[in-house]
C-alpha atoms as a PDB file:
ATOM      1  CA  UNK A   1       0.000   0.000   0.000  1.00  0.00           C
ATOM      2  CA  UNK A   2       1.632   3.215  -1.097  1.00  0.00           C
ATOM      3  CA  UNK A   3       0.992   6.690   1.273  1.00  0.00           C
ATOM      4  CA  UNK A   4      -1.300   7.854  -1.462  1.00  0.00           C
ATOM      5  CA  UNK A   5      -4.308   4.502  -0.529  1.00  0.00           C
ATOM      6  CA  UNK A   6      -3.869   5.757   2.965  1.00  0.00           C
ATOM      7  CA  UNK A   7      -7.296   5.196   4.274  1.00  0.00           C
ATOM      8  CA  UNK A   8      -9.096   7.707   5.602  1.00  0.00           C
ATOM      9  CA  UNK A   9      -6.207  10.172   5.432  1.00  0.00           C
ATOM     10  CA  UNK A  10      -5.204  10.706   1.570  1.00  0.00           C
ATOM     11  CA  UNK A  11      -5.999  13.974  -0.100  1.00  0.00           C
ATOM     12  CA  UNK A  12      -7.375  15.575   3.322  1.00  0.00           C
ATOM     13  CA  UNK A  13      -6.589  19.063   4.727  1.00  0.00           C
ATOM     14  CA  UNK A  14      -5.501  19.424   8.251  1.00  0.00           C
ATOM     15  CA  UNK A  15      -5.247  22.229  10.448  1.00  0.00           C
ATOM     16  CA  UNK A  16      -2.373  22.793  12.610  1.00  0.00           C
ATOM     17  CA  UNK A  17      -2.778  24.433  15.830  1.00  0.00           C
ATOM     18  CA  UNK A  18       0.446  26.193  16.323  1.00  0.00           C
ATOM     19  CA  UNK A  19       1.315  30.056  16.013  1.00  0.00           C
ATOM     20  CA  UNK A  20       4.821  29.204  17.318  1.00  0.00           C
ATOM     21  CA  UNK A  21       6.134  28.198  13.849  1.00  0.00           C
ATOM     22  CA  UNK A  22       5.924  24.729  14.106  1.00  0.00           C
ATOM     23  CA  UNK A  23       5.219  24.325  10.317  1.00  0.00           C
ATOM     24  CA  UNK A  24       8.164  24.548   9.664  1.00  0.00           C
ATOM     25  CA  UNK A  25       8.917  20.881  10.693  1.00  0.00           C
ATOM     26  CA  UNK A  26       5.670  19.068  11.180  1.00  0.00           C
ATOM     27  CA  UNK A  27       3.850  20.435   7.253  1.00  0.00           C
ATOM     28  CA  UNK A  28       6.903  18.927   4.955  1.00  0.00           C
ATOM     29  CA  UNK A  29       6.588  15.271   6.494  1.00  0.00           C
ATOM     30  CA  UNK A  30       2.285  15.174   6.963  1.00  0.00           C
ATOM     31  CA  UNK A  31       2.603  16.421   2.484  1.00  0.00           C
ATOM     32  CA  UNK A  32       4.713  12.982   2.173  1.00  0.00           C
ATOM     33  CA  UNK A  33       1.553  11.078   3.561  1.00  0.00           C
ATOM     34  CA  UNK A  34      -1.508  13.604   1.273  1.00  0.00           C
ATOM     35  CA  UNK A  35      -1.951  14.979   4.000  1.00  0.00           C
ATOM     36  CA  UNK A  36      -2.248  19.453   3.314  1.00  0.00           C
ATOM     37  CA  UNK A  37      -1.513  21.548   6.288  1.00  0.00           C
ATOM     38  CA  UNK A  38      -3.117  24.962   6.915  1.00  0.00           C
ATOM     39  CA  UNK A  39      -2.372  27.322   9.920  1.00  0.00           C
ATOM     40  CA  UNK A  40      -5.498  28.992  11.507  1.00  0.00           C
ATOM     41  CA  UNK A  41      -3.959  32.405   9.854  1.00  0.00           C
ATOM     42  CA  UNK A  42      -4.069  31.389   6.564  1.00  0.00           C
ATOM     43  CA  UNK A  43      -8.025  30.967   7.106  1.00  0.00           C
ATOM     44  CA  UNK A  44      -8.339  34.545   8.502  1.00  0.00           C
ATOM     45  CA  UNK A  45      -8.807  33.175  12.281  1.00  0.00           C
ATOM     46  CA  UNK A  46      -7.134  33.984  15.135  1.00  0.00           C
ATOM     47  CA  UNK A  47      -5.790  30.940  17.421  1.00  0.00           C
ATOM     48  CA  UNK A  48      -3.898  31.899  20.417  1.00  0.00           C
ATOM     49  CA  UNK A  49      -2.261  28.756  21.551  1.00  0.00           C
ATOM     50  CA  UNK A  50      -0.920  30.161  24.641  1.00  0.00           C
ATOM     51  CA  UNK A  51      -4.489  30.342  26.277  1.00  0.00           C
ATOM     52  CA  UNK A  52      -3.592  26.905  26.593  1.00  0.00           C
ATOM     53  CA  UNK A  53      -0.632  27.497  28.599  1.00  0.00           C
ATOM     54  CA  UNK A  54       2.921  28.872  27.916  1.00  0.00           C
ATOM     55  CA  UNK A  55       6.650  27.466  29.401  1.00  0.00           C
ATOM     56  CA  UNK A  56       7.120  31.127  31.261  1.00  0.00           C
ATOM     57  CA  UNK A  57       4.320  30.066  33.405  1.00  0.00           C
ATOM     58  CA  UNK A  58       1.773  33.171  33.798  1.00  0.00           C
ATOM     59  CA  UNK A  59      -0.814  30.823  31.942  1.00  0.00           C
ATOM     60  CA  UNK A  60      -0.565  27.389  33.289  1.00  0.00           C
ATOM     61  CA  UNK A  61      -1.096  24.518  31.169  1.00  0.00           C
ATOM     62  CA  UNK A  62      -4.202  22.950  30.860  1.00  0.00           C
ATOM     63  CA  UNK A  63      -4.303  19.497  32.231  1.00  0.00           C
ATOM     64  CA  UNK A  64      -1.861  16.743  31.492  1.00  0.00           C
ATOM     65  CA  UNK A  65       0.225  17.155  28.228  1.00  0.00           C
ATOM     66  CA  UNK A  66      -1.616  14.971  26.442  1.00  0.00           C
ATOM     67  CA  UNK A  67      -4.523  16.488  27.554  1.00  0.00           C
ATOM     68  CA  UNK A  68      -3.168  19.972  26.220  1.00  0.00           C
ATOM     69  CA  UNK A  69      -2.497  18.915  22.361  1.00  0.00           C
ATOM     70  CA  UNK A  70      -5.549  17.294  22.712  1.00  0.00           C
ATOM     71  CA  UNK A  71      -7.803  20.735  23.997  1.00  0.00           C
ATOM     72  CA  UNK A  72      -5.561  22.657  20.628  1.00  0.00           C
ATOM     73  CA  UNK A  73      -6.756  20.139  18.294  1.00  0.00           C
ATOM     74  CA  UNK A  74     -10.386  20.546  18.970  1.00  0.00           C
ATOM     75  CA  UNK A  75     -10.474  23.756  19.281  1.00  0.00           C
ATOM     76  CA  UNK A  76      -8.532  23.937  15.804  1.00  0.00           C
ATOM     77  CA  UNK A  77     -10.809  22.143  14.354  1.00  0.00           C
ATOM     78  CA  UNK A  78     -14.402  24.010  16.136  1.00  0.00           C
ATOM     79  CA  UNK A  79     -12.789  27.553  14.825  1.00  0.00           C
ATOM     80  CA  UNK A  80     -11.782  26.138  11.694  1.00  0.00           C
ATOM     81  CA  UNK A  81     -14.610  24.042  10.639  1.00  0.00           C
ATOM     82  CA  UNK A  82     -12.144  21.311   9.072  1.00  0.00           C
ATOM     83  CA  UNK A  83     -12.379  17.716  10.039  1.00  0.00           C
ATOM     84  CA  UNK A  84      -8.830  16.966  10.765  1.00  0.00           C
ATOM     85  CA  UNK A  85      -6.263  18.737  13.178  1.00  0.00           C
ATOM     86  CA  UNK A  86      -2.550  18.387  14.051  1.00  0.00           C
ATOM     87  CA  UNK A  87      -1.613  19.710  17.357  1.00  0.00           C
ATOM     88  CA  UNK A  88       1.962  19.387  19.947  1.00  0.00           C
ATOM     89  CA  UNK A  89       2.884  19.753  22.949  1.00  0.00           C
ATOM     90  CA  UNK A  90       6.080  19.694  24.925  1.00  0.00           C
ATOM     91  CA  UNK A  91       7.372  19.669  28.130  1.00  0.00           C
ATOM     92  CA  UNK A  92      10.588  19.801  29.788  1.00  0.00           C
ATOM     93  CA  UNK A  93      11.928  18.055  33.203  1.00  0.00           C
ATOM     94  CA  UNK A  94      13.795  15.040  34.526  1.00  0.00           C
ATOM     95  CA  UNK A  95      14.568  11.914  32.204  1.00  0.00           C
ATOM     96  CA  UNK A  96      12.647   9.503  33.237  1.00  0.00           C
ATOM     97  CA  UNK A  97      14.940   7.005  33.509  1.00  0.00           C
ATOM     98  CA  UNK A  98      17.671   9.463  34.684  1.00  0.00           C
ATOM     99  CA  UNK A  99      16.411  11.507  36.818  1.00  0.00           C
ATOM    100  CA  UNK A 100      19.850  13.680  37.180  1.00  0.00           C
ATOM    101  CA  UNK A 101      19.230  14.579  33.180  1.00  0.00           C
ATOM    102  CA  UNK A 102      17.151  17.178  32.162  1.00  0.00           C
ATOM    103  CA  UNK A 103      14.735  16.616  28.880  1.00  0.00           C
ATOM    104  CA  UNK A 104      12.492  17.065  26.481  1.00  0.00           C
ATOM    105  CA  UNK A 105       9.244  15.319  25.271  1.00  0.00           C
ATOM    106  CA  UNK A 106       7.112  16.192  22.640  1.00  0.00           C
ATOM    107  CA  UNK A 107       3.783  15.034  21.538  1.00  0.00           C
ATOM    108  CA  UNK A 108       2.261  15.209  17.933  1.00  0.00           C
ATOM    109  CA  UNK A 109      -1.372  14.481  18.306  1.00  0.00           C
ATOM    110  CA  UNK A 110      -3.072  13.970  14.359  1.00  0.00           C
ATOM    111  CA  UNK A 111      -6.924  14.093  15.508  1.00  0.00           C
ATOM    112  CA  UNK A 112      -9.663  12.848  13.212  1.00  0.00           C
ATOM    113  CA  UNK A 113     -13.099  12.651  15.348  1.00  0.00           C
ATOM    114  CA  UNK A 114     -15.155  11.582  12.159  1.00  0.00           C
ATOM    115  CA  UNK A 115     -13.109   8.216  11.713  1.00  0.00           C
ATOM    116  CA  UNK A 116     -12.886   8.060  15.566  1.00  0.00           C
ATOM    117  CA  UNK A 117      -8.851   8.240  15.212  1.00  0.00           C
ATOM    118  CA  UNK A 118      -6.517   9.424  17.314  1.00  0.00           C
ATOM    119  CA  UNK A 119      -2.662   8.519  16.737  1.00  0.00           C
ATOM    120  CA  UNK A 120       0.388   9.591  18.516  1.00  0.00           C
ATOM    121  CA  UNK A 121       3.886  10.805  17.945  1.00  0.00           C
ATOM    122  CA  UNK A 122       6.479  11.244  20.436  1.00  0.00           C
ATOM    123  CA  UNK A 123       9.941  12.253  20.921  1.00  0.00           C
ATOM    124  CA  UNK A 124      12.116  12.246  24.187  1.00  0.00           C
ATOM    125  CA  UNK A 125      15.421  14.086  23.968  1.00  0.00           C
ATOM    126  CA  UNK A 126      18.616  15.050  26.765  1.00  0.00           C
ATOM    127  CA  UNK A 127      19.538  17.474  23.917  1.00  0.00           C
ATOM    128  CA  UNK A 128      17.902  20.561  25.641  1.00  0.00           C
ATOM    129  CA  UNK A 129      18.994  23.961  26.355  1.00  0.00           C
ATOM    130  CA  UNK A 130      16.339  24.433  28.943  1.00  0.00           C
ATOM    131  CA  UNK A 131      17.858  26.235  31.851  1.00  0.00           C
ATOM    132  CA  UNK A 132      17.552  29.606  33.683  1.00  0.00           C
ATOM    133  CA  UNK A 133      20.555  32.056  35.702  1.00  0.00           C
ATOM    134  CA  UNK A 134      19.759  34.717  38.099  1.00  0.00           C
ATOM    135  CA  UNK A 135      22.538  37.140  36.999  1.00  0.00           C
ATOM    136  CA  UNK A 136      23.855  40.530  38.562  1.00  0.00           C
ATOM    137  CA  UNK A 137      25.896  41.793  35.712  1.00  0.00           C
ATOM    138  CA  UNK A 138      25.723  42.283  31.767  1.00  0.00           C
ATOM    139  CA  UNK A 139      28.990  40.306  31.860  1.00  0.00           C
ATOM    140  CA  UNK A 140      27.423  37.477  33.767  1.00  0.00           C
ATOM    141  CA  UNK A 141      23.788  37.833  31.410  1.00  0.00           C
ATOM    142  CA  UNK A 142      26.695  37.461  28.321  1.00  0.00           C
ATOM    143  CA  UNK A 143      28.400  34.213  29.586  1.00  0.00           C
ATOM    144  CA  UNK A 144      24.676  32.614  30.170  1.00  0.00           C
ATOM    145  CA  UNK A 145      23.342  33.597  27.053  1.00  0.00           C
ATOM    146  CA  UNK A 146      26.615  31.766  24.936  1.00  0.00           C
ATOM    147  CA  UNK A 147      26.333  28.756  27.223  1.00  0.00           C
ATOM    148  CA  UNK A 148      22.391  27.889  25.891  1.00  0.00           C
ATOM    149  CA  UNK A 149      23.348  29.157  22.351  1.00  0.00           C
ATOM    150  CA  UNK A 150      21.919  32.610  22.234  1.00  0.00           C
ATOM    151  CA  UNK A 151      21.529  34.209  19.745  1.00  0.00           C
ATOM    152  CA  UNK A 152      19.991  30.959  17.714  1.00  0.00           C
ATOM    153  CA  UNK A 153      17.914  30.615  20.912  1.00  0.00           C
ATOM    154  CA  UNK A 154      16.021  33.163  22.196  1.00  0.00           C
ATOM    155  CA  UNK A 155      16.245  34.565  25.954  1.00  0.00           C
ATOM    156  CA  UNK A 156      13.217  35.573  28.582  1.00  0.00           C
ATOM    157  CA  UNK A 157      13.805  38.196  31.213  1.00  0.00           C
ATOM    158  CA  UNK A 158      12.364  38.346  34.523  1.00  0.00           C
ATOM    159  CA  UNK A 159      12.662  41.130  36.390  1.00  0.00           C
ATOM    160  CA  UNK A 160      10.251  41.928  39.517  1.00  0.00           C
ATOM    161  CA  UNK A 161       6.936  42.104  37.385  1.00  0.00           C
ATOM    162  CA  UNK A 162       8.377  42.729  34.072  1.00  0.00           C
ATOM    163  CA  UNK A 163       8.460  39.863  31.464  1.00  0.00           C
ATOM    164  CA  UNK A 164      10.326  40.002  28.297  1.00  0.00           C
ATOM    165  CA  UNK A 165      10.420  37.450  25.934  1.00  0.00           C
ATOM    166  CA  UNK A 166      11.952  36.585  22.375  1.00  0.00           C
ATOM    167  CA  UNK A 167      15.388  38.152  23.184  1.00  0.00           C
ATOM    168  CA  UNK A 168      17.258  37.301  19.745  1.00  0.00           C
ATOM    169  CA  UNK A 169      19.888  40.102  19.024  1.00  0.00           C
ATOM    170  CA  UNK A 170      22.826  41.119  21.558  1.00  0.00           C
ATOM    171  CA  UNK A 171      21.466  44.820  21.887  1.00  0.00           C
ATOM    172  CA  UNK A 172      17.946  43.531  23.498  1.00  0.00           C
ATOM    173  CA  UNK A 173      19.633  41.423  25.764  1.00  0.00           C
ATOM    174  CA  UNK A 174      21.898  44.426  26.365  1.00  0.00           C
ATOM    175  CA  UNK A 175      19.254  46.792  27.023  1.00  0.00           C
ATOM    176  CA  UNK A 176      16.646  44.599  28.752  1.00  0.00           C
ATOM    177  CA  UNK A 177      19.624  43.605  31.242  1.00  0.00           C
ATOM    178  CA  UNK A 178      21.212  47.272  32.355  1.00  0.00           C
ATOM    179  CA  UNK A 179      17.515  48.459  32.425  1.00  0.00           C
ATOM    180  CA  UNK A 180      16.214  46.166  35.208  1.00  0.00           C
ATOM    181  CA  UNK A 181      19.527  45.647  36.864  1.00  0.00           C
ATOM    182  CA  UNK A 182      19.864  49.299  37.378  1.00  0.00           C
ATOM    183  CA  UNK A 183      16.177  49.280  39.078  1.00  0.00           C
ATOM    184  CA  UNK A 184      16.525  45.921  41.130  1.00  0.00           C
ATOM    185  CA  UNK A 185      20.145  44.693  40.894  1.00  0.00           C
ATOM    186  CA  UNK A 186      19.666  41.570  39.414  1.00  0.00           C
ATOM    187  CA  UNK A 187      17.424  39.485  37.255  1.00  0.00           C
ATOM    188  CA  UNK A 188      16.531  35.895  35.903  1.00  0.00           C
ATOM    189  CA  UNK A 189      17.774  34.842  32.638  1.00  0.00           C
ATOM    190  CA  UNK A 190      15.791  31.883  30.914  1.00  0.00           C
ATOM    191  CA  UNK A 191      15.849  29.791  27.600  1.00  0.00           C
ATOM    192  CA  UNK A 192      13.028  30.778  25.614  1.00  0.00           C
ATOM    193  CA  UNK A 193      11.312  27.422  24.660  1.00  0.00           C
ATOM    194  CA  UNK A 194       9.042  28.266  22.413  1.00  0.00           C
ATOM    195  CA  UNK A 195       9.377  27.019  18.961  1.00  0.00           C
ATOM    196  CA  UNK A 196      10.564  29.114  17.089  1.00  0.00           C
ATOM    197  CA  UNK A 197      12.723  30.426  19.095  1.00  0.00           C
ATOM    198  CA  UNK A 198      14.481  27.379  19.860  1.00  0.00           C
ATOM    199  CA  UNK A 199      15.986  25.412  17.194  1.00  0.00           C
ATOM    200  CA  UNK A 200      16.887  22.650  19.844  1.00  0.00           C
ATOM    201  CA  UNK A 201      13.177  21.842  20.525  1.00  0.00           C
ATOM    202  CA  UNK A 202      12.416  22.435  17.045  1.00  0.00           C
ATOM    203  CA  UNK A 203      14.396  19.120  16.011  1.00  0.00           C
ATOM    204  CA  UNK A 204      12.587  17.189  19.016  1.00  0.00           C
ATOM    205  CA  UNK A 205       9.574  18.535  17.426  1.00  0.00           C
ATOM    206  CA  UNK A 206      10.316  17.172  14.170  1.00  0.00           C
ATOM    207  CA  UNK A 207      11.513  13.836  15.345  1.00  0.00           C
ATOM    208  CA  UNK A 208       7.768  13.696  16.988  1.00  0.00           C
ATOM    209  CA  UNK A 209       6.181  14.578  13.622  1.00  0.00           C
ATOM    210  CA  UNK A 210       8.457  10.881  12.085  1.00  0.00           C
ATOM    211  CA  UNK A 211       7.531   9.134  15.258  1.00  0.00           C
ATOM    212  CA  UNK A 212       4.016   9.944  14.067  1.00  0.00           C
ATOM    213  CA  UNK A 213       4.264   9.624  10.489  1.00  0.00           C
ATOM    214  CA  UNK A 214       5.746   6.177  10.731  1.00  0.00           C
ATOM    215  CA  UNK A 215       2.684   4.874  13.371  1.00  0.00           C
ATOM    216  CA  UNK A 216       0.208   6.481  10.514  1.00  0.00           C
ATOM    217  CA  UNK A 217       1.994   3.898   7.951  1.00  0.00           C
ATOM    218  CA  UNK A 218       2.021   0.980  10.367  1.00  0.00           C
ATOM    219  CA  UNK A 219      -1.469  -0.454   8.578  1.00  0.00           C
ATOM    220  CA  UNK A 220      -3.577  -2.886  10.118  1.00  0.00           C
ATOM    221  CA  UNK A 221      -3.707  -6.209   8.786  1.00  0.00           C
ATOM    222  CA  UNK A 222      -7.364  -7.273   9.059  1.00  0.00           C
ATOM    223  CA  UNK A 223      -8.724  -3.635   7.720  1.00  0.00           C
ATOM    224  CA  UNK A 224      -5.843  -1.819   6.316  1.00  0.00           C
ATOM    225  CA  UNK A 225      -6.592   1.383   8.669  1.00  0.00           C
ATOM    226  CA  UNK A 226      -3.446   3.325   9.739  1.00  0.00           C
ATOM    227  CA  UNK A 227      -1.949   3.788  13.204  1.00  0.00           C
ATOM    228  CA  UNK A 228      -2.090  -0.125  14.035  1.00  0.00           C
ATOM    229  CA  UNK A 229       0.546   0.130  17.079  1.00  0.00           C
ATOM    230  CA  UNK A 230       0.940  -0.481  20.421  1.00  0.00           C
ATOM    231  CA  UNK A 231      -1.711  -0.341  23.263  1.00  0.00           C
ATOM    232  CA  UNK A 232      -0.055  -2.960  26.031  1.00  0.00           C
ATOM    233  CA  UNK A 233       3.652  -4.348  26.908  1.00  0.00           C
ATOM    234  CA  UNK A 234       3.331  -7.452  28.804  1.00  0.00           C
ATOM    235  CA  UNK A 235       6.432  -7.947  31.536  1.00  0.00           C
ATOM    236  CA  UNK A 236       7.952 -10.961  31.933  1.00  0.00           C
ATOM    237  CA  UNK A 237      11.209 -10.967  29.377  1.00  0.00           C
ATOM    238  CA  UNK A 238      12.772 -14.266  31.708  1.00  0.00           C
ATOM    239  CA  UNK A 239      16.564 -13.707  32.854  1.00  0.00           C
ATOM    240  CA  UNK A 240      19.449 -15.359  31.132  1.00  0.00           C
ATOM    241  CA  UNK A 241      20.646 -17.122  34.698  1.00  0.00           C
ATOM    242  CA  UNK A 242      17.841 -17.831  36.300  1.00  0.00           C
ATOM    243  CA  UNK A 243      15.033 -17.395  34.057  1.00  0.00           C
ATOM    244  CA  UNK A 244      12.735 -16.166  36.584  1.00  0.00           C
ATOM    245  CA  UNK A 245      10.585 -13.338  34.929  1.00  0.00           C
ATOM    246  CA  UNK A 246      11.642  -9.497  35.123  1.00  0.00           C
ATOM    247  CA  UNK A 247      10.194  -6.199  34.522  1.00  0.00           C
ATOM    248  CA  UNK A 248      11.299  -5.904  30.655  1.00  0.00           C
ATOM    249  CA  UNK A 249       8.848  -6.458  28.197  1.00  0.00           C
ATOM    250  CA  UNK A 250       8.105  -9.537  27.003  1.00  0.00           C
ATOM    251  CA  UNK A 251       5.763  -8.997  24.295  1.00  0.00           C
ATOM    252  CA  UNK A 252       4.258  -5.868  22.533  1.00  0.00           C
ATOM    253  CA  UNK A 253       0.008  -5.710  21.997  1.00  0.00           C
ATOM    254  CA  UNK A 254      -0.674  -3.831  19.047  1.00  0.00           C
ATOM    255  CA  UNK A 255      -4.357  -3.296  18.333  1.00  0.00           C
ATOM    256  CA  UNK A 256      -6.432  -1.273  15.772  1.00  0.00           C
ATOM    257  CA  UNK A 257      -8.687   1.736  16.550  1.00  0.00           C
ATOM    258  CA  UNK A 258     -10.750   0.885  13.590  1.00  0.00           C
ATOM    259  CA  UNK A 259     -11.833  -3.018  13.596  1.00  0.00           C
ATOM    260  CA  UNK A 260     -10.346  -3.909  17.241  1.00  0.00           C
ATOM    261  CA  UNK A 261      -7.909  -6.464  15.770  1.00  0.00           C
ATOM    262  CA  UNK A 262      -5.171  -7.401  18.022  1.00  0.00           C
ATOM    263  CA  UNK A 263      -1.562  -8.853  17.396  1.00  0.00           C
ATOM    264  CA  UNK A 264       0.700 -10.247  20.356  1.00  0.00           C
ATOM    265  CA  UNK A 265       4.415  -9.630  18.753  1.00  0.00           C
ATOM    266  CA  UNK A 266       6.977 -11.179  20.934  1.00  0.00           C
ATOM    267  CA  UNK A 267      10.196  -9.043  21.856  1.00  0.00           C
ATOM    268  CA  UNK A 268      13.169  -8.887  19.486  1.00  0.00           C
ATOM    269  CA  UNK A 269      15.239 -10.442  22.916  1.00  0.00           C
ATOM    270  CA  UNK A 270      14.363 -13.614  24.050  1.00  0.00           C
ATOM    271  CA  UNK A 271      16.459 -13.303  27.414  1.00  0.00           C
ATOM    272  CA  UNK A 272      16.945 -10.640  30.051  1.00  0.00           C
ATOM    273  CA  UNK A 273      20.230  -9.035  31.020  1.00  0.00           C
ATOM    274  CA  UNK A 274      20.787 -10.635  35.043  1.00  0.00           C
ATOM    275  CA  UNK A 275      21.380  -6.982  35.805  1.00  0.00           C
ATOM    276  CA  UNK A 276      17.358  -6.469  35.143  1.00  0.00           C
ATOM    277  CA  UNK A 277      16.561  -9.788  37.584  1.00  0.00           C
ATOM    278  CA  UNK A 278      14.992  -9.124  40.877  1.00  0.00           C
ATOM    279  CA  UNK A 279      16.694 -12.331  42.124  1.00  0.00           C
ATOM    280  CA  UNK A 280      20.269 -12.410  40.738  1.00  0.00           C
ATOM    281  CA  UNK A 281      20.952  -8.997  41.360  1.00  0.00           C
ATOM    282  CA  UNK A 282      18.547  -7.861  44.551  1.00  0.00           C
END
C-alpha cells in the first residue's frame, strides 16, 4: 500500500494548531503522507495557543500534556470548521529514567473525530537547552546567554513584574539587562522554549512529527486502517541465569482503533540481562 491509498487520510486538509512556527517541521513530512496543512492564519482566524498554557508560566497549562495537544486540536478544528487537526505539545523536566538529566518530550497528536482516530507521535530528547541564571551583571547575562546558544535561541527576562520574551539580538539582551539591573540589581535569565525560538526543541519537534508519520503507515492487517501500534507491553522478558521473569517487556500488543484487531508480537530479545533480575541482582 503506497501513502497515497492511505485510508481515511489521503488527499485531506488538516489544520495545525500552532502560532509558534511549528510548520516549519511538522507540514513537509504530513505532504509525504496527502496529508495538506493549513495554519489557523491562513483561514483569517485567530488561534492563540498560549491560552492553553505557555513554558514562562503566567498561563498554566491545561491538564496533562496529552490532555493539552488534545484541547488545541479541537479547538482547531471548532474555529476552523475542518475535520482533521494536528496539534503538539512539549514539556521539559527530569529523564525519566535518569532523573539527574534534564529533557524534552514532545507530543504530535493527528486528531480525526469523524473516523474516531486518534494517533500519537512522540519524541524524548537530553539534547535541551532548557535552563535559567539569576545574573547581577551584563557580563554574567553574556556568559549565560553563549552557554544555551543565544543568539539561535532566544532569551526571557524576569525582572520583579516585568516579562520580556523573544530576546534574539545582543542589543535587546543588552538593554533589557542594564535596564532592570539598574532598578533591582539583578534578574533571571531563561531559555526561551518556544518554537521558534528554539531550534533545539524544534528538532525534538520534528523527530515527533516521524515518530508519528511512521505509526500512521504501520497499517492494520485485518482492515488496512493506519496507526495499528501499540496499546499494552506485557512484563515478563525471563533472565538469562535464572530465568525467573523481570520487569522488561516480554511482548508488545498492538491493536487497531478501527476493527479492534489485536496482534501479540513477541520481543526482538528472548532473554533478560541478570542486571534487570529481581533475584540475581537484589
Amino acid at each position: 500500500m503506497s501513502d497515497a491509498d492511505l485510508v481515511p487520510l489521503a488527499n485531506r486538509t488538516a489544520v495545525l494548531a500552532t502560532m509558534h512556527g511549528k510548520e516549519q517541521v511538522i507540514a513537509p513530512l504530513l505532504i509525504e503522507l496527502g496529508i495538506s496543512v493549513l495554519l489557523p492564519s491562513e483561514l483569517d482566524i485567530e488561534f492563540n495557543t498560549d491560552q492553553f498554557g505557555t513554558f514562562s508560566r503566567e498561563i498554566k497549562r491545561a491538564g496533562s500534556q496529552q490532555e493539552a495537544a488534545r484541547i488545541k486540536a479541537e479547538q482547531a478544528l471548532q474555529l476552523t470548521g475542518l475535520n482533521l487537526a494536528i496539534a503538539s505539545e512539549g514539556a521539559f523536566g527530569p529523564h525519566p529514567a535518569l532523573p539527574y538529566l534534564p529533557c524534552n518530550r514532545e507530543l504530535v497528536l493527528l486528531l480525526d473525530p469523524e473516523n474516531q482516530l486518534e494517533i500519537w507521535g512522540e519524541a524524548l530528547s537530553t539534547q535541551t537547552n532548557f535552563a535559567q541564571a539569576e545574573v547581577r551583571s551584563l557580563a554574567e547575562a553574556e556568559q549565560f546567554a553563549e552557554q544555551i546558544g543565544f543568539p539561535q535561541h532566544g532569551l526571557i527576562l524576569r525582572a520583579e513584574d516585568q516579562l520580556i520574551k523573544g530576546i534574539v539580538t545582543a542589543k535587546q539582551l543588552a538593554s533589557a539587562v542594564q535596564q532592570h539591573l539598574a532598578a533591582s540589581g539583578s534578574v533571571t535569565l531563561e531559555t526561551d522554549m518556544r518554537a521558534q525560538y528554539n531550534p533545539q526543541r524544534m528538532q525534538v519537534i520534528s523527530q515527533a512529527t516521524q515518530n508519528l508519520v511512521q505509526k500512521i503507515r504501520q497499517i492494520c492487517p485485518s482492515c488496512g486502517w493506519p496507526g495499528f501500534d501499540i496499546v499494552e507491553r506485557q512484563p515478563g522478558l525471563p533472565c538469562a541465569w535464572c530465568r525467573q521473569p523481570t520487569e522488561l517487556t516480554l511482548a508488545d500488543i498492538y491493536a487497531c482503533q478501527h476493527c479492534g484487531h489485536r496482534q501479540v508480537k513477541a520481543a526482538e530479545a528472548s532473554q533478560a540481562d541478570p542486571a534487570h533480575c529481581a533475584y540475581c541482582n537484589p
